[in-house]
N, C-alpha and C. Protein backbone atom coordinates (compact mmCIF):
# COMPACT_ATOMS: atom_id res chain seq x y z
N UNK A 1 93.26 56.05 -199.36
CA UNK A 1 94.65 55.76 -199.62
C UNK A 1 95.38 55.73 -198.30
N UNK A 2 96.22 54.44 -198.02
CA UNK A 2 96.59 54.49 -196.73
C UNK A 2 98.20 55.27 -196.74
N UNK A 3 98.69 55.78 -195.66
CA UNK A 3 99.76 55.99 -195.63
C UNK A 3 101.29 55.60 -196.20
N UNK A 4 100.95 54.51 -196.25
CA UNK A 4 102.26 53.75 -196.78
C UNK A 4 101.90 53.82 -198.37
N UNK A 5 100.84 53.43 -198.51
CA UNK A 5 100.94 53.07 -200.53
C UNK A 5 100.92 55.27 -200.62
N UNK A 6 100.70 55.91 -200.05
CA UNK A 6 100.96 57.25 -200.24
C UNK A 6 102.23 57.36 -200.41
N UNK A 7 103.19 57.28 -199.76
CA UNK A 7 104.53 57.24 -199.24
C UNK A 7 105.11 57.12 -200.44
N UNK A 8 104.75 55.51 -200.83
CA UNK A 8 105.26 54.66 -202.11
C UNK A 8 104.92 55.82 -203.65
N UNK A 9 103.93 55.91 -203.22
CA UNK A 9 103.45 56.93 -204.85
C UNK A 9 104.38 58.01 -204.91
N UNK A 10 104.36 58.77 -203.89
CA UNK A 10 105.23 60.04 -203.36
C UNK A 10 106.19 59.37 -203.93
N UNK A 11 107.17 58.61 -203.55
CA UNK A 11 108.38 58.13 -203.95
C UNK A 11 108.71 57.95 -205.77
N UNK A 12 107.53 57.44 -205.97
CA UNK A 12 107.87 57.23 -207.33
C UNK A 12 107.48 58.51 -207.87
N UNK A 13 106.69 59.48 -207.62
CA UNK A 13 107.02 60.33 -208.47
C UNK A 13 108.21 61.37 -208.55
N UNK A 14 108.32 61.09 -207.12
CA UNK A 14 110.12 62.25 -206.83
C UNK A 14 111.14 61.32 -207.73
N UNK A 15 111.39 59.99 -207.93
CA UNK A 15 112.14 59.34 -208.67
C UNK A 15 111.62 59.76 -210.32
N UNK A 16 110.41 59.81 -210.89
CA UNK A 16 110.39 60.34 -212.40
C UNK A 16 110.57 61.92 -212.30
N UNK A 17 110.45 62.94 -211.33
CA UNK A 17 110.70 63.95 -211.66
C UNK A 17 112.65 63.73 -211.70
N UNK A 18 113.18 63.29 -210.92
CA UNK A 18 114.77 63.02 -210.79
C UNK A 18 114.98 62.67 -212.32
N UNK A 19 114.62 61.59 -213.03
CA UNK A 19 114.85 60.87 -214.11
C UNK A 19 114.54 62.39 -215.25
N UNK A 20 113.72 62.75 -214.91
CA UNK A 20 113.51 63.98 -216.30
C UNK A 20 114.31 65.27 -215.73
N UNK A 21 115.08 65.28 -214.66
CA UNK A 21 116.36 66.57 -214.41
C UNK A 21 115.29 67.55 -213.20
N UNK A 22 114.88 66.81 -213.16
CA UNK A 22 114.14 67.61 -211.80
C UNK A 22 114.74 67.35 -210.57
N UNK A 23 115.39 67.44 -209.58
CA UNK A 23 116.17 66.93 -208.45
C UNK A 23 116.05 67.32 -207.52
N UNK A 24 115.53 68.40 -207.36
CA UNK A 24 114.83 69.70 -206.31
C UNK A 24 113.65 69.27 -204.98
N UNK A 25 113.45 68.09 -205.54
CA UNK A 25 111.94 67.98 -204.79
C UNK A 25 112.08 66.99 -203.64
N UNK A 26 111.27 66.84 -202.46
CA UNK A 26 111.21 66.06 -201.20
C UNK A 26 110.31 65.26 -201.88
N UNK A 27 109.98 64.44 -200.78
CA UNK A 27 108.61 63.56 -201.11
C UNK A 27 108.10 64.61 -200.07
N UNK A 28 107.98 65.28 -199.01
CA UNK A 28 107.42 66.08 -198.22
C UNK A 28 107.06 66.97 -198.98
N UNK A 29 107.81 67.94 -200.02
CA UNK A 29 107.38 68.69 -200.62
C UNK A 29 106.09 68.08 -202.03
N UNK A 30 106.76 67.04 -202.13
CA UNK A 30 105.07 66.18 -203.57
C UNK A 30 104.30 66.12 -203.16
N UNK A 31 104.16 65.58 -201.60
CA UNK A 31 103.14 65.44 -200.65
C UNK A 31 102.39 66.81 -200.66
N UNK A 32 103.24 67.26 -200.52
CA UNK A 32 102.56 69.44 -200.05
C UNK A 32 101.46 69.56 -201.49
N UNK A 33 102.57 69.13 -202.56
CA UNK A 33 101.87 69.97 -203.29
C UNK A 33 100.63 69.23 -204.03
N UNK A 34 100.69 67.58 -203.80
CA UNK A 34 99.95 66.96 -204.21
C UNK A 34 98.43 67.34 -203.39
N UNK A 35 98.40 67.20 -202.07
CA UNK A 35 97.63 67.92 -201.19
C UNK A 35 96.77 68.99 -201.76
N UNK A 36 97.84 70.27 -201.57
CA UNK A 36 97.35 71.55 -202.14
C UNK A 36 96.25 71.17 -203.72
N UNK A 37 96.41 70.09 -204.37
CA UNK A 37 95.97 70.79 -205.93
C UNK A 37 94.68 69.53 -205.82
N UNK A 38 95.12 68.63 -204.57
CA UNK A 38 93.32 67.95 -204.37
C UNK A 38 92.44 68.55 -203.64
N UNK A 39 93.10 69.40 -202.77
CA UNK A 39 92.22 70.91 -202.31
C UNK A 39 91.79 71.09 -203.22
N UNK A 40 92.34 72.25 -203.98
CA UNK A 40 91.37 72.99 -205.27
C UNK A 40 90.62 72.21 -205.95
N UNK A 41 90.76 70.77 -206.44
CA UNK A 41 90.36 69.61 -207.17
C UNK A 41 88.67 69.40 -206.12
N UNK A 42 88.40 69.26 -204.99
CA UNK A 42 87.81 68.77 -204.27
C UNK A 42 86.80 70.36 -203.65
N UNK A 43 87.15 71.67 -203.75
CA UNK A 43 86.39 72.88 -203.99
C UNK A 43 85.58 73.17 -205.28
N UNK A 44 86.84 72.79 -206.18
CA UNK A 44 86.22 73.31 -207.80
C UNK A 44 84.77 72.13 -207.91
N UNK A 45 85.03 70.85 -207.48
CA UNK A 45 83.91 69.35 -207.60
C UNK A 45 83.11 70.43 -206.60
N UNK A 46 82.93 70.36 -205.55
CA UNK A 46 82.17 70.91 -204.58
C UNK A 46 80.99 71.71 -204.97
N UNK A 47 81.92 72.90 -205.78
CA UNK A 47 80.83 73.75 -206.24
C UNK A 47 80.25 73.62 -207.49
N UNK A 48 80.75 73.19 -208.55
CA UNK A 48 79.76 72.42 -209.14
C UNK A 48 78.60 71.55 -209.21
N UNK A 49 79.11 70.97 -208.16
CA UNK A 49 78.42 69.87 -207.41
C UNK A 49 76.92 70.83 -206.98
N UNK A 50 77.58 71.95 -206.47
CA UNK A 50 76.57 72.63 -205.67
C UNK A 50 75.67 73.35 -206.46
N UNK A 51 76.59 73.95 -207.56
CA UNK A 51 75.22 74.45 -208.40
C UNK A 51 74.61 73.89 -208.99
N UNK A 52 74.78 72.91 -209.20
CA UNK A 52 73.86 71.88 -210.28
C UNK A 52 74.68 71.51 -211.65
N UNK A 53 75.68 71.83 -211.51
CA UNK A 53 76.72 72.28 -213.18
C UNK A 53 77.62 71.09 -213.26
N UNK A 54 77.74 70.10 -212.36
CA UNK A 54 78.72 69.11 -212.43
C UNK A 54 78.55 67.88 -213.87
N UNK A 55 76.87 67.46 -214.06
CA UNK A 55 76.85 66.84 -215.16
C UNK A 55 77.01 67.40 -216.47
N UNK A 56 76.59 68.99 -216.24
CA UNK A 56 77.08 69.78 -217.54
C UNK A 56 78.28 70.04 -217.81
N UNK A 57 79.12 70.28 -217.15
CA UNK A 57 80.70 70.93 -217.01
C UNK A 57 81.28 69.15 -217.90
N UNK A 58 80.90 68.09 -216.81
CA UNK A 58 81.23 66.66 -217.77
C UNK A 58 81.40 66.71 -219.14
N UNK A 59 79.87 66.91 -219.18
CA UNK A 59 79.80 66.40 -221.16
C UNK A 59 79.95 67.88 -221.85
N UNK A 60 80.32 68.82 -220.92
CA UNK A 60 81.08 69.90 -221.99
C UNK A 60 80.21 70.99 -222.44
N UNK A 61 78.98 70.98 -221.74
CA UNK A 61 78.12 72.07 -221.99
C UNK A 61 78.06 73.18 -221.37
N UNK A 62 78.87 73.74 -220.83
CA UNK A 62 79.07 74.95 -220.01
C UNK A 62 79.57 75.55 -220.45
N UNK A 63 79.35 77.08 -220.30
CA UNK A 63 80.01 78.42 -221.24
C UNK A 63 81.00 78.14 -220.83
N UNK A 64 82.00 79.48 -221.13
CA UNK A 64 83.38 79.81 -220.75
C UNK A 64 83.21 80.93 -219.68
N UNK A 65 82.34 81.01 -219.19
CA UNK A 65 82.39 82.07 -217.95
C UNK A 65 82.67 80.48 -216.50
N UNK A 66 82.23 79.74 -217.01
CA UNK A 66 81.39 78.62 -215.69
C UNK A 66 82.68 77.87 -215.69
N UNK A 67 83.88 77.74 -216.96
CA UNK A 67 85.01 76.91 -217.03
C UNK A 67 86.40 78.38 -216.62
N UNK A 68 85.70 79.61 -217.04
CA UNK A 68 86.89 80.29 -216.02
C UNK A 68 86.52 80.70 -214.43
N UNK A 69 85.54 80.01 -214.09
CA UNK A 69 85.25 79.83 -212.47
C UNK A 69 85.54 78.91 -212.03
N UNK A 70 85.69 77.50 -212.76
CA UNK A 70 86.50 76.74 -212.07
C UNK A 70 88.03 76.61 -212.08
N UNK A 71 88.28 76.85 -213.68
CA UNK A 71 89.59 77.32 -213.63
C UNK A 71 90.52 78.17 -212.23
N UNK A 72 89.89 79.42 -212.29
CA UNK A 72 90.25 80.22 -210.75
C UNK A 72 90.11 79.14 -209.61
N UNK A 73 88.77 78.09 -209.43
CA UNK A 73 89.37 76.83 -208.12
C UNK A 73 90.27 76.17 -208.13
N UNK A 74 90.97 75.80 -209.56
CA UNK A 74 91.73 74.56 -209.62
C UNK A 74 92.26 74.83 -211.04
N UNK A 75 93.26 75.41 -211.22
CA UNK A 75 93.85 75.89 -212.69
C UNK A 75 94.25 74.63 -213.09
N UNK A 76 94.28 73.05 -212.56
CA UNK A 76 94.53 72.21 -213.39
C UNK A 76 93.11 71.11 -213.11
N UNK A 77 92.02 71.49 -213.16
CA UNK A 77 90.85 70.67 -213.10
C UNK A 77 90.52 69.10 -213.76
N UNK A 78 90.66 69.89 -215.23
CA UNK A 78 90.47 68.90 -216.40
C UNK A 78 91.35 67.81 -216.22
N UNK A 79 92.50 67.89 -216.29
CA UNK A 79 93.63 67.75 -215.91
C UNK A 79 93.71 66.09 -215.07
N UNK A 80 93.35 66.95 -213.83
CA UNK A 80 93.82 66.08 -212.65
C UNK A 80 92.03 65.12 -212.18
N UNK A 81 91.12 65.56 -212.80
CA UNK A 81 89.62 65.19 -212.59
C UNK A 81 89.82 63.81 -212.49
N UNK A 82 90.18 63.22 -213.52
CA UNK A 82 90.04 61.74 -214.20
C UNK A 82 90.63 60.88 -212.67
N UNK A 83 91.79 61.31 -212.44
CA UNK A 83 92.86 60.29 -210.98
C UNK A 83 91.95 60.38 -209.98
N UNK A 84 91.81 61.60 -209.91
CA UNK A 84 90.94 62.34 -208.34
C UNK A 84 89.67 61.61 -208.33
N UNK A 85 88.90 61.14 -209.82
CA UNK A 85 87.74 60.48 -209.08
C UNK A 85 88.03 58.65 -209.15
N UNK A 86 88.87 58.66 -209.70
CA UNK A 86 89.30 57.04 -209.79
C UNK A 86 90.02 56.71 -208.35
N UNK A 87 90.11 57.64 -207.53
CA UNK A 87 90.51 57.25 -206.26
C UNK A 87 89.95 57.72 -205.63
N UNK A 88 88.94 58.84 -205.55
CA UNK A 88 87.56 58.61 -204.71
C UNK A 88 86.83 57.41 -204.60
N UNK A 89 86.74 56.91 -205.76
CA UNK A 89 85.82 56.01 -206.00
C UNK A 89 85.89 54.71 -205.13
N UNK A 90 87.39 54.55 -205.26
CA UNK A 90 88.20 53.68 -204.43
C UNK A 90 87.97 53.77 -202.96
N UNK A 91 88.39 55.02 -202.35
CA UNK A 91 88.32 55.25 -201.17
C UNK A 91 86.80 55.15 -200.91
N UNK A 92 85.86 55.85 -201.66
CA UNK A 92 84.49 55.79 -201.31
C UNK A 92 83.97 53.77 -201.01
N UNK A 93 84.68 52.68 -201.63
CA UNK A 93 83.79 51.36 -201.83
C UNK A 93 84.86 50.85 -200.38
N UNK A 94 86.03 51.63 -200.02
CA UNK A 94 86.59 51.52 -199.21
C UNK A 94 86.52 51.37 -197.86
N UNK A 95 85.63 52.42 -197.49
CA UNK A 95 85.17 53.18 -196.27
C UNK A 95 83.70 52.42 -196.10
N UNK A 96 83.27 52.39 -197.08
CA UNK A 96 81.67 51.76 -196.83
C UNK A 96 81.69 50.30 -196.57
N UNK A 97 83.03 49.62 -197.15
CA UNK A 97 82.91 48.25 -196.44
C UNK A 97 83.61 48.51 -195.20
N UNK A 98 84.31 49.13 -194.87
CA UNK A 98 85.05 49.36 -193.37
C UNK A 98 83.52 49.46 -192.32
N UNK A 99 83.08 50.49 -192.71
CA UNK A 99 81.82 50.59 -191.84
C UNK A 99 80.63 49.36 -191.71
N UNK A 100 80.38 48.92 -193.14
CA UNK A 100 79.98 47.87 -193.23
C UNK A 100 80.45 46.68 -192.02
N UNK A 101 81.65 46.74 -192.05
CA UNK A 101 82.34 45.28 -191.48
C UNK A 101 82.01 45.87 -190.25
N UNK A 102 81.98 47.11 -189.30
CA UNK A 102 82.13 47.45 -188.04
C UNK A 102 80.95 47.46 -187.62
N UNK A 103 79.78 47.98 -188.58
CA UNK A 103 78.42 47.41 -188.10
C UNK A 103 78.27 45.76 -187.58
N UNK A 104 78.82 45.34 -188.61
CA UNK A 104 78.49 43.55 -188.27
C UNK A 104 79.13 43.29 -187.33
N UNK A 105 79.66 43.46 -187.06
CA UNK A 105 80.54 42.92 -186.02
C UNK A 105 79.99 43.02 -184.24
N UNK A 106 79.26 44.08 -184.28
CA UNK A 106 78.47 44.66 -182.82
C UNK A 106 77.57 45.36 -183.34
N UNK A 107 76.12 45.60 -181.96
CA UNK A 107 75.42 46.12 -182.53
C UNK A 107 75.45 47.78 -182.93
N UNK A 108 74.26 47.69 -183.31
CA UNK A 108 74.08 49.35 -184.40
C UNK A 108 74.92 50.32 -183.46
N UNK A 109 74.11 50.37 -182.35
CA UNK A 109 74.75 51.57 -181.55
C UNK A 109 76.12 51.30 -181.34
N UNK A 110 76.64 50.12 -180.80
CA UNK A 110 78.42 50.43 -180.59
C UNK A 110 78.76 50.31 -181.90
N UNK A 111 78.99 50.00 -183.39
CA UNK A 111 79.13 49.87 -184.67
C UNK A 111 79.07 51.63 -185.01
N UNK A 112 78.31 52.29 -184.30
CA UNK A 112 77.95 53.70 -185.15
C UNK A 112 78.88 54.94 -184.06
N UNK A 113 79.31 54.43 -182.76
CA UNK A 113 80.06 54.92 -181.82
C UNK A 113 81.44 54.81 -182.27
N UNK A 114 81.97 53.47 -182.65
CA UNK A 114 83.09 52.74 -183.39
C UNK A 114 83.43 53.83 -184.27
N UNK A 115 82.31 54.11 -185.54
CA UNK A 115 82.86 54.73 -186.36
C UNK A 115 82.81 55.96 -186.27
N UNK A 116 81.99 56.84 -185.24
CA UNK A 116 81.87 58.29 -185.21
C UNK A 116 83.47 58.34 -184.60
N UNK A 117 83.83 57.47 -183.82
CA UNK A 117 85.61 57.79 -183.44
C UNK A 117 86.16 57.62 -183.89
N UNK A 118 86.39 56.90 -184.69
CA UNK A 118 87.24 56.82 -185.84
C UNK A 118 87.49 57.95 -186.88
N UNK A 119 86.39 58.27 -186.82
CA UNK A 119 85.96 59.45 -187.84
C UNK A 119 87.08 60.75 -186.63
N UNK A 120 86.30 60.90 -185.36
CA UNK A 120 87.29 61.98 -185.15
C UNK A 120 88.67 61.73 -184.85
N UNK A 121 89.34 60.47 -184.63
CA UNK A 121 90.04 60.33 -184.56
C UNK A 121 91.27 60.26 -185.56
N UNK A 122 90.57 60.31 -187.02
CA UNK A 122 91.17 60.58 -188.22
C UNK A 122 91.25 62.10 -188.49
N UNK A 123 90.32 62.91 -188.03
CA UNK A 123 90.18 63.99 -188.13
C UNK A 123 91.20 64.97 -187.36
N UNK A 124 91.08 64.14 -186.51
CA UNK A 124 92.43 65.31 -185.51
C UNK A 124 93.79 65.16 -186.04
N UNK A 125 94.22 63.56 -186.24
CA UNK A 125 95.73 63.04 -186.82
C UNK A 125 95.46 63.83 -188.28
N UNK A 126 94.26 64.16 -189.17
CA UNK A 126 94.95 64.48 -190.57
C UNK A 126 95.00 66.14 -189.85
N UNK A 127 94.40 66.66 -188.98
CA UNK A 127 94.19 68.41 -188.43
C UNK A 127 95.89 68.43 -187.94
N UNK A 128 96.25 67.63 -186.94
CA UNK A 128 97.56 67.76 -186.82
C UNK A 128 98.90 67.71 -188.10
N UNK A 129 98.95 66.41 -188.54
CA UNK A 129 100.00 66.47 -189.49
C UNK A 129 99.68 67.22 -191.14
N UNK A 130 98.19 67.88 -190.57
CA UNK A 130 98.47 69.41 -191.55
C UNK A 130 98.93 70.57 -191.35
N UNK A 131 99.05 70.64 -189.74
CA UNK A 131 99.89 71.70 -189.39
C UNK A 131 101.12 71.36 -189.44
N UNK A 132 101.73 70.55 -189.35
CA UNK A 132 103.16 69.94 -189.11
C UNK A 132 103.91 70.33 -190.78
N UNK A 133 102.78 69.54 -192.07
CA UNK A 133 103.23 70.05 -192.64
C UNK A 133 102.93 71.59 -193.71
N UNK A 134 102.33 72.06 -192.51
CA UNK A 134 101.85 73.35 -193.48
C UNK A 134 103.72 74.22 -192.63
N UNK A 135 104.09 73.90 -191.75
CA UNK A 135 105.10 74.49 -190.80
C UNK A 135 106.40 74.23 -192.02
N UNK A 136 106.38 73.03 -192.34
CA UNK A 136 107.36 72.37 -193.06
C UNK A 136 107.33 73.39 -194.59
N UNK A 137 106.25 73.29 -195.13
CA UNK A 137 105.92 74.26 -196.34
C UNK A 137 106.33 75.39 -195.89
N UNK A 138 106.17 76.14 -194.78
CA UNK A 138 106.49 77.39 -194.59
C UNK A 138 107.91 78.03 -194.34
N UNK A 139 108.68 77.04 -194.35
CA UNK A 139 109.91 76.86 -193.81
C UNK A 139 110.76 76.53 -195.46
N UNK A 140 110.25 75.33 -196.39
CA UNK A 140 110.68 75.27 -197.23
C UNK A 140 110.66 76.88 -197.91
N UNK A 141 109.53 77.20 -197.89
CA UNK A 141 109.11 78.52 -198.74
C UNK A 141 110.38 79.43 -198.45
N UNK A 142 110.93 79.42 -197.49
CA UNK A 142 111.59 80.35 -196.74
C UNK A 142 113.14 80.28 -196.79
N UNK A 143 113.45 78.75 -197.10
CA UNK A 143 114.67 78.44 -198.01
C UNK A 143 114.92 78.58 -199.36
N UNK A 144 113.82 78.18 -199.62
CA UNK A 144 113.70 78.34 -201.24
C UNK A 144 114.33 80.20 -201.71
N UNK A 145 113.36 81.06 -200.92
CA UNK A 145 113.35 82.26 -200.91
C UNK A 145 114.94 82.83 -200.59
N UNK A 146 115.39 82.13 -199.68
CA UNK A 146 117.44 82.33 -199.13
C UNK A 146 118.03 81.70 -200.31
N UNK A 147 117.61 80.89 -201.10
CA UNK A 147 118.59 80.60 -201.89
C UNK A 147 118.46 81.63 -203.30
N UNK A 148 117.46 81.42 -203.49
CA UNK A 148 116.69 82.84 -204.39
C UNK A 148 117.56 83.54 -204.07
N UNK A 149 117.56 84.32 -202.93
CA UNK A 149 118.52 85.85 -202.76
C UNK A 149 119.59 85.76 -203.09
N UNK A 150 120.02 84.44 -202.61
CA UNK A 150 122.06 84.14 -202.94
C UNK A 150 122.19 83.88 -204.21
N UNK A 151 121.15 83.14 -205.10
CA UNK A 151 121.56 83.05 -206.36
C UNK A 151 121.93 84.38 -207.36
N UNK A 152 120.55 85.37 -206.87
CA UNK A 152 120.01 86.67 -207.21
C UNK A 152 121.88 87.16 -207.23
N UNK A 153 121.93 87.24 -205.43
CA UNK A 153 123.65 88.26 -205.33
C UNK A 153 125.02 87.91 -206.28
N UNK A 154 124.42 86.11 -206.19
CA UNK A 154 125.84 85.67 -206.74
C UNK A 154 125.40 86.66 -208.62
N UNK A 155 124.50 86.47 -208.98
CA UNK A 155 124.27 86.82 -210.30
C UNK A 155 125.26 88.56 -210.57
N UNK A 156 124.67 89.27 -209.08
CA UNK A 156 125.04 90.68 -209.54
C UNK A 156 126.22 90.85 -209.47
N UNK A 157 127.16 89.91 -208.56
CA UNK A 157 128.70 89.91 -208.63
C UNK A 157 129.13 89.57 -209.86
N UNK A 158 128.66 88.32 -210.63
CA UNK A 158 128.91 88.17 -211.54
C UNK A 158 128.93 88.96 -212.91
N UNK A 159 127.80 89.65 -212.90
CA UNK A 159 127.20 90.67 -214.02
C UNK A 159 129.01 91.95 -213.65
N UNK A 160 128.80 92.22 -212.35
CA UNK A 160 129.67 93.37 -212.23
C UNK A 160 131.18 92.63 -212.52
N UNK A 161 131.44 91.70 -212.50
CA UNK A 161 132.87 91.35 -212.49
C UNK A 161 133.29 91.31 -214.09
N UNK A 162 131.98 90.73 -214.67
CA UNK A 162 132.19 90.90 -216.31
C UNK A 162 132.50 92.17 -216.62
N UNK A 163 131.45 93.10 -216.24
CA UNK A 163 131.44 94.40 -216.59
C UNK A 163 133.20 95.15 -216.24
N UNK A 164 133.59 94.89 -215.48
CA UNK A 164 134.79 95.42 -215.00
C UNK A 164 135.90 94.91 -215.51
N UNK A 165 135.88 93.63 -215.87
CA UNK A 165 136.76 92.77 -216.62
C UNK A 165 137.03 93.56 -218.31
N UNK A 166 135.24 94.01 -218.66
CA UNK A 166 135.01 94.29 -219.98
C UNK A 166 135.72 95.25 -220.17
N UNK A 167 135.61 96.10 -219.49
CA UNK A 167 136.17 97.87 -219.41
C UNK A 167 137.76 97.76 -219.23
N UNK A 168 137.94 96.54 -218.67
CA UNK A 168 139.76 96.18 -218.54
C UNK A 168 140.21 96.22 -219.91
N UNK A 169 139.24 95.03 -220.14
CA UNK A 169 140.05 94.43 -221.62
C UNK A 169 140.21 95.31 -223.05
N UNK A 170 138.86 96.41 -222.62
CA UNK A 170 138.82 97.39 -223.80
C UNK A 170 140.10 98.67 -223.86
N UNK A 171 140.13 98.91 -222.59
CA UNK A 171 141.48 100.29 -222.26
C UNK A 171 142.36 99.49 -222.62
N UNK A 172 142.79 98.02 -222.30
CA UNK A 172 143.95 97.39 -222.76
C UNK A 172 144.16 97.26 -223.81
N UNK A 173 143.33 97.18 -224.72
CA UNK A 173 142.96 97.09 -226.39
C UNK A 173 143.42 98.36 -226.69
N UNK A 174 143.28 99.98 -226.17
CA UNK A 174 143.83 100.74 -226.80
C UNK A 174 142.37 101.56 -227.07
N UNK A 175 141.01 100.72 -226.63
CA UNK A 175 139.94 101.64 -226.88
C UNK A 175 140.30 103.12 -225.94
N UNK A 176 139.71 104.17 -227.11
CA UNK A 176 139.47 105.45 -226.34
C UNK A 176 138.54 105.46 -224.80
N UNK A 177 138.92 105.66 -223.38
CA UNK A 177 138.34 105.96 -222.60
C UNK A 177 137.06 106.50 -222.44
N UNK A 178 136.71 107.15 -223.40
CA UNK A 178 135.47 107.99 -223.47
C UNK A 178 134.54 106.74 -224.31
N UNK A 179 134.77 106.50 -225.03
CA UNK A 179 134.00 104.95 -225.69
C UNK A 179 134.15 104.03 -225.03
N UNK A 180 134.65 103.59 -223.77
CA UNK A 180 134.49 102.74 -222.99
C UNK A 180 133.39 103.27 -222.38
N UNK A 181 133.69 104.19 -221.25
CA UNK A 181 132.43 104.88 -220.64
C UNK A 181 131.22 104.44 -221.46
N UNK A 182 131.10 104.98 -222.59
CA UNK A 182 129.74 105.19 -223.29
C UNK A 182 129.20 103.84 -223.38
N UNK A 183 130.18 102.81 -223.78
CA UNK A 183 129.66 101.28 -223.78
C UNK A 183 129.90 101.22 -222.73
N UNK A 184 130.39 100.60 -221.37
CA UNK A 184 130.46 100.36 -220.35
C UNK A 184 130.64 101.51 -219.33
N UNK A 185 129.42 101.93 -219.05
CA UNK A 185 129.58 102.87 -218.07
C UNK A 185 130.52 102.23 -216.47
N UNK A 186 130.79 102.85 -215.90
CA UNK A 186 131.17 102.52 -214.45
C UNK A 186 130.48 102.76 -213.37
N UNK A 187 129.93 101.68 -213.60
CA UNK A 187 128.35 102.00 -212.17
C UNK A 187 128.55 102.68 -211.88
C-alpha cells in the first residue's frame, strides 16, 4: 500500500467516523491505531503460522484455549483477518513483480543489490517515521490525559456547585437544618 492511497483510506475513514458523531480523531491518530492492530494482526498470523495451527484456527478446529491465545495477540483477529490478508495478498503479487521487473532489467547481481537497498532503504524510512509517530502517539496520549483531568475538575466543580446550590434551596424552603445536613452533608 503506497503512501498516498494510505493517506486517502485514512481520510475516508476519519470522514465515516465524523458522519457517525465521532469527531475526535486525526488521520495521524487512524494511522496510529490502524498500525497498532496490524501489529497484533501480523504476531497473532505469525504464531500460528508457527505452530502449525493456522489451517486449523481457519476452518475452526481449535479449542478455546488456542482462540484465547490469540485473542490476548490481537483481541480483534477474526475480525480484521479477512482485510489484512486481502491486502497482503496484494502487496505480496506487488513486490514480486517489482522485483521481478528489477531483475530484468540488469543482471542478477545488480537486480539483487537494487533490491537488497531498497529493502533497507524502506526499512530505515518505515524505522524512522515510526518513531516520529510513536512521539506523536505519545504526546497525543498526553493531551488526551490533560483534557481528561480538566474534564474530571470541571465535573467536581460542578457536582459541588449543585450540591451547594441544593443545600441553598432546601434552608430557603424552610427545610430543618439538621435534615439538610443529613441529605446534603457539607463537605
Amino acid at each position: 500500500m503506497s503512501a498516498g492511497s494510505a493517506t486517502v483510506g485514512q481520510q475516508d475513514v476519519v470522514s465515516l467516523l465524523k458522519e457517525n458523531g465521532i469527531g475526535q480523531r486525526s488521520v495521524s491518530s487512524v494511522w496510529s491505531k490502524i498500525y497498532r492492530i496490524e501489529r497484533q494482526w501480523e504476531n497473532a498470523n505469525a504464531w500460528l503460522k508457527n505452530s502449525g495451527l493456522l489451517d486449523a484456527y481457519q476452518a475452526g478446529e481449535v479449542d478455546d484455549e488456542i482462540r484465547a491465545s490469540v485473542n490476548k495477540l490481537c483481541p480483534r483477529f477474526d475480525w480484521v483477518s479477512p482485510v489484512f490478508r486481502n491486502a497482503r495478498m496484494g502487496t505480496d503479487e506487488a513486490a514480486a513483480t517489482d522485483e521481478h521487473e528489477a531483475a530484468d532489467d540488469s543482471d542478477s547481481e545488480h537486480g539483487s543489490q537494487l533490491v537488497t537497498q531498497k529493502a533497507a532503504m524502506t526499512t530505515k524510512e518505515s524505522a524512522k517515521k515510526f518513531d516520529i509517530d510513536d512521539e506523536g502517539h505519545q504526546h497525543r496520549q498526553k493531551l488526551f490525559q490533560c483534557e481528561y483531568e480538566a474534564k474530571r475538575a470541571q465535573a467536581d466543580v460542578e457536582i459541588v456547585c449543585a450540591r451547594v446550590l441544593g443545600r441553598q434551596r432546601l434552608l430557603n424552603a424552610g427545610v430543618d437544618p439538621k435534615v439538610v445536613d443529613d441529605v446534603l452533608p457539607s463537605a
